[in-house]
N, C-alpha and C. Protein backbone atom coordinates (compact mmCIF):
# COMPACT_ATOMS: atom_id res chain seq x y z
N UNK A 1 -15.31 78.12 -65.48
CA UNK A 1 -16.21 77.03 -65.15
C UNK A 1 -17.41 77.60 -64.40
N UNK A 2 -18.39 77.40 -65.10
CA UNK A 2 -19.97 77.69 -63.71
C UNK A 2 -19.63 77.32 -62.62
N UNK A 3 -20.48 78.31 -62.09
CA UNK A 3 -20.58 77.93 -60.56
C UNK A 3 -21.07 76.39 -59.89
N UNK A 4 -21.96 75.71 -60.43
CA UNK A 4 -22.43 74.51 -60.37
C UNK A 4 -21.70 73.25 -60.78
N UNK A 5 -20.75 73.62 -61.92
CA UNK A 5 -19.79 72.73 -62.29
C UNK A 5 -18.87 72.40 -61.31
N UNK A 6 -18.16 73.97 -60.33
CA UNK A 6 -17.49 74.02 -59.08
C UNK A 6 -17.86 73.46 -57.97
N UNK A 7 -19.50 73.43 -57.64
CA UNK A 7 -19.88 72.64 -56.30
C UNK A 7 -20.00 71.56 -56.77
N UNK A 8 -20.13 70.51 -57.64
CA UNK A 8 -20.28 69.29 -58.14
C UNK A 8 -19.10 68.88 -58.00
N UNK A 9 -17.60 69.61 -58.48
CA UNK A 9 -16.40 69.21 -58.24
C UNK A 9 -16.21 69.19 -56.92
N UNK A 10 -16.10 70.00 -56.19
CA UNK A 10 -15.92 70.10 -54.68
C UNK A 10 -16.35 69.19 -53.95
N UNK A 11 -18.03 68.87 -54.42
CA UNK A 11 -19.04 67.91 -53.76
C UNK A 11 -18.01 66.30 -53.88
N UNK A 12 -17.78 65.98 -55.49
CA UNK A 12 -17.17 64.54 -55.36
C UNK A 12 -15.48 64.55 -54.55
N UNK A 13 -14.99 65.83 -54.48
CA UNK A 13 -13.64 65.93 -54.03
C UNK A 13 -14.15 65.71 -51.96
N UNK A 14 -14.74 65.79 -52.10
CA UNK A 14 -15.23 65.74 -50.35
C UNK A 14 -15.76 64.59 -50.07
N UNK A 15 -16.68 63.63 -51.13
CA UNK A 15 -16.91 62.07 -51.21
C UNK A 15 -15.54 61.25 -51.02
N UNK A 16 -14.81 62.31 -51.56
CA UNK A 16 -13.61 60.86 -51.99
C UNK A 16 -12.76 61.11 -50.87
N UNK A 17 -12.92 62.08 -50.74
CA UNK A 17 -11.88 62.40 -49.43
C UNK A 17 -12.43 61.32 -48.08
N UNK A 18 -13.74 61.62 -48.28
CA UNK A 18 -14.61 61.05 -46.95
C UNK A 18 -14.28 59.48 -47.53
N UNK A 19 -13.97 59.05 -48.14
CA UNK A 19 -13.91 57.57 -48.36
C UNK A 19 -12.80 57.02 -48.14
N UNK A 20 -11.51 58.10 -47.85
CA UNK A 20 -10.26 57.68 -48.16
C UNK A 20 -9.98 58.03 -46.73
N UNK A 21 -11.04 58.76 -45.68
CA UNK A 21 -10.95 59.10 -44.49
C UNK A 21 -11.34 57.84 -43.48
N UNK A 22 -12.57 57.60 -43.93
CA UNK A 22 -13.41 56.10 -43.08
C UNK A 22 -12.20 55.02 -43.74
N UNK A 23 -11.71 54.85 -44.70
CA UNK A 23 -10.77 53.70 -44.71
C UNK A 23 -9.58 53.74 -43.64
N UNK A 24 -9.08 55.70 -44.11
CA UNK A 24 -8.04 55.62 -42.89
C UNK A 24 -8.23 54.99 -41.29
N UNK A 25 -9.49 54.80 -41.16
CA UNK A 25 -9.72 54.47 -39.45
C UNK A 25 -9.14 53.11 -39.62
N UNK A 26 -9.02 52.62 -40.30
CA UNK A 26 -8.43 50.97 -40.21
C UNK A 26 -7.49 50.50 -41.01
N UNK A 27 -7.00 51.49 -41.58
CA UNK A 27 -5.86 51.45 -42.90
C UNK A 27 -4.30 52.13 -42.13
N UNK A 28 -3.55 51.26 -41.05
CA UNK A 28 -2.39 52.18 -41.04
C UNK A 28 -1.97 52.68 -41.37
N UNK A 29 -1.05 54.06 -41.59
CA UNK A 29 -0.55 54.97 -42.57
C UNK A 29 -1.58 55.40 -43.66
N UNK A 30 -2.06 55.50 -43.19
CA UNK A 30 -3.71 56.33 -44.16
C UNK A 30 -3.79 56.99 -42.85
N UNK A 31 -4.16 58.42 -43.38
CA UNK A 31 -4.33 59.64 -42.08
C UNK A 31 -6.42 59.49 -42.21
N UNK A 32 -6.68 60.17 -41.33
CA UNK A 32 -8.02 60.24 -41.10
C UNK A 32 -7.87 61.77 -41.61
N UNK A 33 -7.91 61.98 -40.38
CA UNK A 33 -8.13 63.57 -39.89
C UNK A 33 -7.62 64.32 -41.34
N UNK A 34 -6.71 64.17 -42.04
CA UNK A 34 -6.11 65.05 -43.12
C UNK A 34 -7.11 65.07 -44.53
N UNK A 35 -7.47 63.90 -44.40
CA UNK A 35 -8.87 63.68 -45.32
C UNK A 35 -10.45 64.43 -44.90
N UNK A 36 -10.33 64.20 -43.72
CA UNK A 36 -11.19 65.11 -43.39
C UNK A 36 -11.69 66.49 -43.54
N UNK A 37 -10.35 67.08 -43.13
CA UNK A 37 -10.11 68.37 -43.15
C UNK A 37 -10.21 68.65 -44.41
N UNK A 38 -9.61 68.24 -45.17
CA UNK A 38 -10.08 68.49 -46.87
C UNK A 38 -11.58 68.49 -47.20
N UNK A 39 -12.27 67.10 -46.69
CA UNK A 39 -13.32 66.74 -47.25
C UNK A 39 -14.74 68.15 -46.45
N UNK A 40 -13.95 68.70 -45.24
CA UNK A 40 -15.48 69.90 -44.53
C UNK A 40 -15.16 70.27 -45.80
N UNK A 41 -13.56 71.26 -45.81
CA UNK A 41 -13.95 72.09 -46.93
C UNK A 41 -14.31 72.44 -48.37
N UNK A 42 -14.25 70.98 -48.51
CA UNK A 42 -14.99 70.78 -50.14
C UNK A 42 -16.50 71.04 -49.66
N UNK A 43 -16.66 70.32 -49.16
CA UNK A 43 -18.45 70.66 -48.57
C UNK A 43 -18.73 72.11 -48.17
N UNK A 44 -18.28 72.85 -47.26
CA UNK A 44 -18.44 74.10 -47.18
C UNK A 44 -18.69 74.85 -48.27
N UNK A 45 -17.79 74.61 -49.57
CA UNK A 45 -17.91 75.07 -50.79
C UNK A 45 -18.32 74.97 -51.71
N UNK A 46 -19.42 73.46 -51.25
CA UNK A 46 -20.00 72.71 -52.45
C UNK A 46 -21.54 72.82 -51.62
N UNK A 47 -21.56 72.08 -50.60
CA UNK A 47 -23.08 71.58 -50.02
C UNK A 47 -23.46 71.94 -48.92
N UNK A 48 -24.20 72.62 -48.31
CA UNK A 48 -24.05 72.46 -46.86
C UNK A 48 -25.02 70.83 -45.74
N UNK A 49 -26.09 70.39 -47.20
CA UNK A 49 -26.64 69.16 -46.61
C UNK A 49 -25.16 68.38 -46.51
N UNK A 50 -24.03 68.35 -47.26
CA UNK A 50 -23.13 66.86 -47.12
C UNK A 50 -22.18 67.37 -46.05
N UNK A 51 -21.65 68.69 -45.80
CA UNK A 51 -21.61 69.19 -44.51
C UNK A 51 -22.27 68.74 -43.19
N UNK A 52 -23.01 69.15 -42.91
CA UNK A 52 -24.04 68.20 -41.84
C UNK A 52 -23.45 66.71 -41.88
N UNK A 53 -23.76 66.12 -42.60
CA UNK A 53 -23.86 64.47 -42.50
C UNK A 53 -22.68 63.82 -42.56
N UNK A 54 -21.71 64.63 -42.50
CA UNK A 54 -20.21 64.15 -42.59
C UNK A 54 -19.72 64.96 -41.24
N UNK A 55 -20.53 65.68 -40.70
CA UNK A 55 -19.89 66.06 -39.09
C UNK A 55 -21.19 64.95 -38.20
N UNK A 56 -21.85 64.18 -38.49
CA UNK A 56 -22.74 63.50 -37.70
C UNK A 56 -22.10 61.92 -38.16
N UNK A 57 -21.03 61.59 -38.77
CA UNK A 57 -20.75 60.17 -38.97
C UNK A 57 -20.08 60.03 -37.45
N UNK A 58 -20.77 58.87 -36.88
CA UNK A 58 -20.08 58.40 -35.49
C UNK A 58 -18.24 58.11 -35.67
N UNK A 59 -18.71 57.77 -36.43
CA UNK A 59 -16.89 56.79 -36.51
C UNK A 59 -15.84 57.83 -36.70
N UNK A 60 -16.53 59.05 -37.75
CA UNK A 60 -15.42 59.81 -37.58
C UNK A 60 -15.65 61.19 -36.89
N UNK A 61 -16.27 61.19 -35.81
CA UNK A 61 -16.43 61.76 -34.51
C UNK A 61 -14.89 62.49 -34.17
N UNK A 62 -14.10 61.95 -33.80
CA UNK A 62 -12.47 62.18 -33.20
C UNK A 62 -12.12 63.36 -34.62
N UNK A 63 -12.05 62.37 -36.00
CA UNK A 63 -11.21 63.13 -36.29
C UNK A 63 -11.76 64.40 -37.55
N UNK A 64 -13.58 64.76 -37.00
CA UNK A 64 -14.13 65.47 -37.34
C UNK A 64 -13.59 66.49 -36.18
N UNK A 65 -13.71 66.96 -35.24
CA UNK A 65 -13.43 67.06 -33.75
C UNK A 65 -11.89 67.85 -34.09
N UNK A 66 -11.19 66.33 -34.23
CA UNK A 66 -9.44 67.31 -34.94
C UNK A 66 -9.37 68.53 -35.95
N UNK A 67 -10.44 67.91 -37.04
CA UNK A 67 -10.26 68.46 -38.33
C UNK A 67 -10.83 70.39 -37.64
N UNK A 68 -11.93 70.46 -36.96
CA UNK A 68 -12.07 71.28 -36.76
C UNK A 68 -11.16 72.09 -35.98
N UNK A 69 -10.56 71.86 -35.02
CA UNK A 69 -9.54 72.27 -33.75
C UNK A 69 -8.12 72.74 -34.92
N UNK A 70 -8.01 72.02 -35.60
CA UNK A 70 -6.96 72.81 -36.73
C UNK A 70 -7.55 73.84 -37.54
N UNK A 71 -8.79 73.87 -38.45
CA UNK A 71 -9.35 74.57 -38.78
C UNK A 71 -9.54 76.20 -38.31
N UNK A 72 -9.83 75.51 -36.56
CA UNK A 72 -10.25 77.31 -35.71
C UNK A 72 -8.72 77.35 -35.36
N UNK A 73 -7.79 76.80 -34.49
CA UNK A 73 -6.49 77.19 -34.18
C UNK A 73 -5.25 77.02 -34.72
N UNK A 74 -5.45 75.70 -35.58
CA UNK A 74 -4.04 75.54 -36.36
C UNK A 74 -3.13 75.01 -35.73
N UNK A 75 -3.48 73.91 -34.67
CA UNK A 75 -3.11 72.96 -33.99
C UNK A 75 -3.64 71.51 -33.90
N UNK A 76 -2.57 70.78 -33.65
CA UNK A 76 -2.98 69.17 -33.60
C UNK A 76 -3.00 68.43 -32.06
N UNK A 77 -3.60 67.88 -31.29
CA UNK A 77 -3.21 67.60 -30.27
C UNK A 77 -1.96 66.31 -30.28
N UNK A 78 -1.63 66.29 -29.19
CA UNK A 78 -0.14 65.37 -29.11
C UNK A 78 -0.97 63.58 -29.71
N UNK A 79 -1.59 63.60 -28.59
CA UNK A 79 -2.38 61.84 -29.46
C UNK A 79 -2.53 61.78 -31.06
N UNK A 80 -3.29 62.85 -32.02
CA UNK A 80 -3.36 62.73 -33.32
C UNK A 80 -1.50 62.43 -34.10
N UNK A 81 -0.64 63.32 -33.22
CA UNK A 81 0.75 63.52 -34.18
C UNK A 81 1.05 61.95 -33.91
N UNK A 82 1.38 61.58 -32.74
CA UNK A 82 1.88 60.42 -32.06
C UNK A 82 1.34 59.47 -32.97
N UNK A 83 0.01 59.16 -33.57
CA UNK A 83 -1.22 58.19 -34.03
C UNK A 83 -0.45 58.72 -35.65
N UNK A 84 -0.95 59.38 -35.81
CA UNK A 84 -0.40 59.57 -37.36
C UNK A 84 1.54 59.26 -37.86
N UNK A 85 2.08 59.93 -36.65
CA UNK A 85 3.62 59.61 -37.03
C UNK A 85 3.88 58.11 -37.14
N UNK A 86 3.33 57.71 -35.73
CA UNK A 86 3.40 56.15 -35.63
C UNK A 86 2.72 55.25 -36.64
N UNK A 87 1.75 55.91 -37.01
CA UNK A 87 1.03 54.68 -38.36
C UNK A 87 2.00 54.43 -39.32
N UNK A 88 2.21 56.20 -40.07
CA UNK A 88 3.10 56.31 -41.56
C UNK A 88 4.77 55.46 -40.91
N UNK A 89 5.09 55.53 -39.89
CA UNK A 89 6.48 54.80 -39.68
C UNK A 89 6.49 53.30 -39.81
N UNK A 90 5.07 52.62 -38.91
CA UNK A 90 4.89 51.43 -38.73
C UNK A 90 4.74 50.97 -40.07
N UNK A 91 3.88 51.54 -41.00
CA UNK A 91 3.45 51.05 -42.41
C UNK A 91 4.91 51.38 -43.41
N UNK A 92 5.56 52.24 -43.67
CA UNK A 92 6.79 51.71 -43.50
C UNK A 92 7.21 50.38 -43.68
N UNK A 93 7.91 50.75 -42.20
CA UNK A 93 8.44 49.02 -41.77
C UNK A 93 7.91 47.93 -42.07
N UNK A 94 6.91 48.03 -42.35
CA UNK A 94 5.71 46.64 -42.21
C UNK A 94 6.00 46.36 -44.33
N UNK A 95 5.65 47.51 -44.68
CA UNK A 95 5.72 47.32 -46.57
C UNK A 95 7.05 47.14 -46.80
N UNK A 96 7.84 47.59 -46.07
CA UNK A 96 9.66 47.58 -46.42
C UNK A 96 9.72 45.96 -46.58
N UNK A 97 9.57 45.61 -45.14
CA UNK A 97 9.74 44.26 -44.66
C UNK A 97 8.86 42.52 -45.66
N UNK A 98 7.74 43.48 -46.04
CA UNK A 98 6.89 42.33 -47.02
C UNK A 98 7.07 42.38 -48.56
N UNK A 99 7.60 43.84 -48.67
CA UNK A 99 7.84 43.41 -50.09
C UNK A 99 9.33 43.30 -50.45
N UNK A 100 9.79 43.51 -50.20
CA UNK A 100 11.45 43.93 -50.54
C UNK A 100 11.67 44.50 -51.82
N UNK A 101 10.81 45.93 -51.58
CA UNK A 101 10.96 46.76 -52.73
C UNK A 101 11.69 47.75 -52.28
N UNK A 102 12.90 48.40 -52.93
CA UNK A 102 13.67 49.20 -52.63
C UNK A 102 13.07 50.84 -52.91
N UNK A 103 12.31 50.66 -54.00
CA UNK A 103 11.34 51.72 -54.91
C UNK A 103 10.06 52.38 -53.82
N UNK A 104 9.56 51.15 -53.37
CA UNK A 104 8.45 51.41 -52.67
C UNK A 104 8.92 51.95 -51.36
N UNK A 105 10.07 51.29 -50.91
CA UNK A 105 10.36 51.77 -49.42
C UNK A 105 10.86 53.20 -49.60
N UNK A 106 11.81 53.70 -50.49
CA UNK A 106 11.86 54.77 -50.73
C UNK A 106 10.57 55.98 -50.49
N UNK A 107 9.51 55.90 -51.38
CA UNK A 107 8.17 56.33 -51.51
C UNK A 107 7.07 56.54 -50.09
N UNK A 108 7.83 55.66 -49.35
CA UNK A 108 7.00 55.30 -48.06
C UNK A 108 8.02 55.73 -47.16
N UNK A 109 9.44 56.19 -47.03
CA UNK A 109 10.36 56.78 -46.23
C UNK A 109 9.72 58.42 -46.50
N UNK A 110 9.63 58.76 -47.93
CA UNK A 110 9.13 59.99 -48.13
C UNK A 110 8.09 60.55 -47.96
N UNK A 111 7.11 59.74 -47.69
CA UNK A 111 5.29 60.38 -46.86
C UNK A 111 5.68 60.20 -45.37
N UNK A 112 6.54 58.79 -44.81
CA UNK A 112 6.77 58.91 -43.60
C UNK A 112 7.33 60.41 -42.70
N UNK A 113 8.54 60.55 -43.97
CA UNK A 113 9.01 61.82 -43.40
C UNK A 113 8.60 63.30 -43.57
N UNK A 114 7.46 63.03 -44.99
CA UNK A 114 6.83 64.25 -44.52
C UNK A 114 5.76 64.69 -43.73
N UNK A 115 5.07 62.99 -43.55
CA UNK A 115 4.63 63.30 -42.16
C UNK A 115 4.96 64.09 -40.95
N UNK A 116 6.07 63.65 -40.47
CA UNK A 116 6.78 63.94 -39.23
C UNK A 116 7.35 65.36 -39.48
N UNK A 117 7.39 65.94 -40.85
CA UNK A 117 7.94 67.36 -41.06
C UNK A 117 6.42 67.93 -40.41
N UNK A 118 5.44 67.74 -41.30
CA UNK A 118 4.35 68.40 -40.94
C UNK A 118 3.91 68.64 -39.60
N UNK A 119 3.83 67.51 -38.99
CA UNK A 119 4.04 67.29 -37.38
C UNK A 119 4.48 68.11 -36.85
N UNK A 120 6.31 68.02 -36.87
CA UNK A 120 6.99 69.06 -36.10
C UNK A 120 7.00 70.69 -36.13
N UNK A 121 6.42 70.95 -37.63
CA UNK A 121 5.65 72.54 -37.74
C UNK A 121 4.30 72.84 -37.24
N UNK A 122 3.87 71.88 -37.08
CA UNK A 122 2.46 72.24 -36.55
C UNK A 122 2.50 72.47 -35.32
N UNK A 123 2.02 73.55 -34.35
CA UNK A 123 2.10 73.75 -32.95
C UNK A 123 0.91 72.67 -32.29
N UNK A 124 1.49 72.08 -31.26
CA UNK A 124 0.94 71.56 -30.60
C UNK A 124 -0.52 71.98 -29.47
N UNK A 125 -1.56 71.58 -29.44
CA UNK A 125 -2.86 71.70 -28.49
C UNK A 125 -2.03 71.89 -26.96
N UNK A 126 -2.14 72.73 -26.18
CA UNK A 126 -2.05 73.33 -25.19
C UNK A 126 -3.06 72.31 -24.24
N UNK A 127 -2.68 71.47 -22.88
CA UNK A 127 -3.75 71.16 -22.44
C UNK A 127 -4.55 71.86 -21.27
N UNK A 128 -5.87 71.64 -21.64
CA UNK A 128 -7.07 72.46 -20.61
C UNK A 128 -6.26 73.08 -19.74
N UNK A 129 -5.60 71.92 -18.64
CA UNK A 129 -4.98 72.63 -17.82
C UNK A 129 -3.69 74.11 -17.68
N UNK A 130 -3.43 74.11 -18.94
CA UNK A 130 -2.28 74.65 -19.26
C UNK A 130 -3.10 76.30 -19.61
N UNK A 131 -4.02 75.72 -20.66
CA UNK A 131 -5.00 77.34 -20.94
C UNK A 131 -5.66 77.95 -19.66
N UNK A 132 -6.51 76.93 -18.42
CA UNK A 132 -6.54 77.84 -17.36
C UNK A 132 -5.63 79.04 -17.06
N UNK A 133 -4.66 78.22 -17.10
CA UNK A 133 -3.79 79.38 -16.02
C UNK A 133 -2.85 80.35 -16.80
N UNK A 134 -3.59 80.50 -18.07
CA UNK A 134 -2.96 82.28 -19.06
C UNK A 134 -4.17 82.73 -18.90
């Protein structure tokens, strides 16, 4: 594939990501930050103008902020796991409970829990106070 065919792919793979990211801010069990993190690096590899303008969206400030802090260290802070475990569990419960689909709850036990796998491998953000004093 050309090279141009590749940043055009990348470019709409980082739109969609970014769309499926700004929904996550109000969509329980929709991650932000994981969309994010996808969506720099489609841009990195596609644009550097849609780069820029997707680290200057206010709203997703926080979990531009996250996306990067995993990026340089490969850590999540405790609020993002807590926010993300708790969404995918709550949404869950909440779809279990409204639909009484046995199929669906299944499907939604299995992102729940690989949520919480991902979680518990990921090392946790060290706080300020904690990096002073190494």
């Amino acid at each position: 594939m050309p090279a141009a065919g590749k940043k055009f792919l990348y470019a709409v793979l980082g739109l969609v990501c970014t769309g499926l990211g700004i929904i996550g801010v109000w969509v329980p069990g929709l991650p932000t930050t994981v969309f994010i993190l996808i969506a720099l690096w489609a841009f990195s590899n596609s644009s550097t103008r849609l780069y820029r303008w997707l680290t200057r969206i206010p709203l997703l400030k926080t979990a531009v902020r996250e996306a990067h802090r995993f990026q340089r260290e490969g850590t999540l802070s405790t609020r993002v796991k807590l926010i993300s475990q708790g969404s995918a569990w709550l949404s869950f419960a909440i779809v279990t409970l409204l639909t009484h689909s046995w199929m669906l709850g299944i499907i939604l036990a299995l992102v729940a829990t690989s949520c919480s796998v991902f979680m518990y491998i990921t090392p946790t953000t060290q706080p300020s106070y904690q990096k002073a004093q190494k």
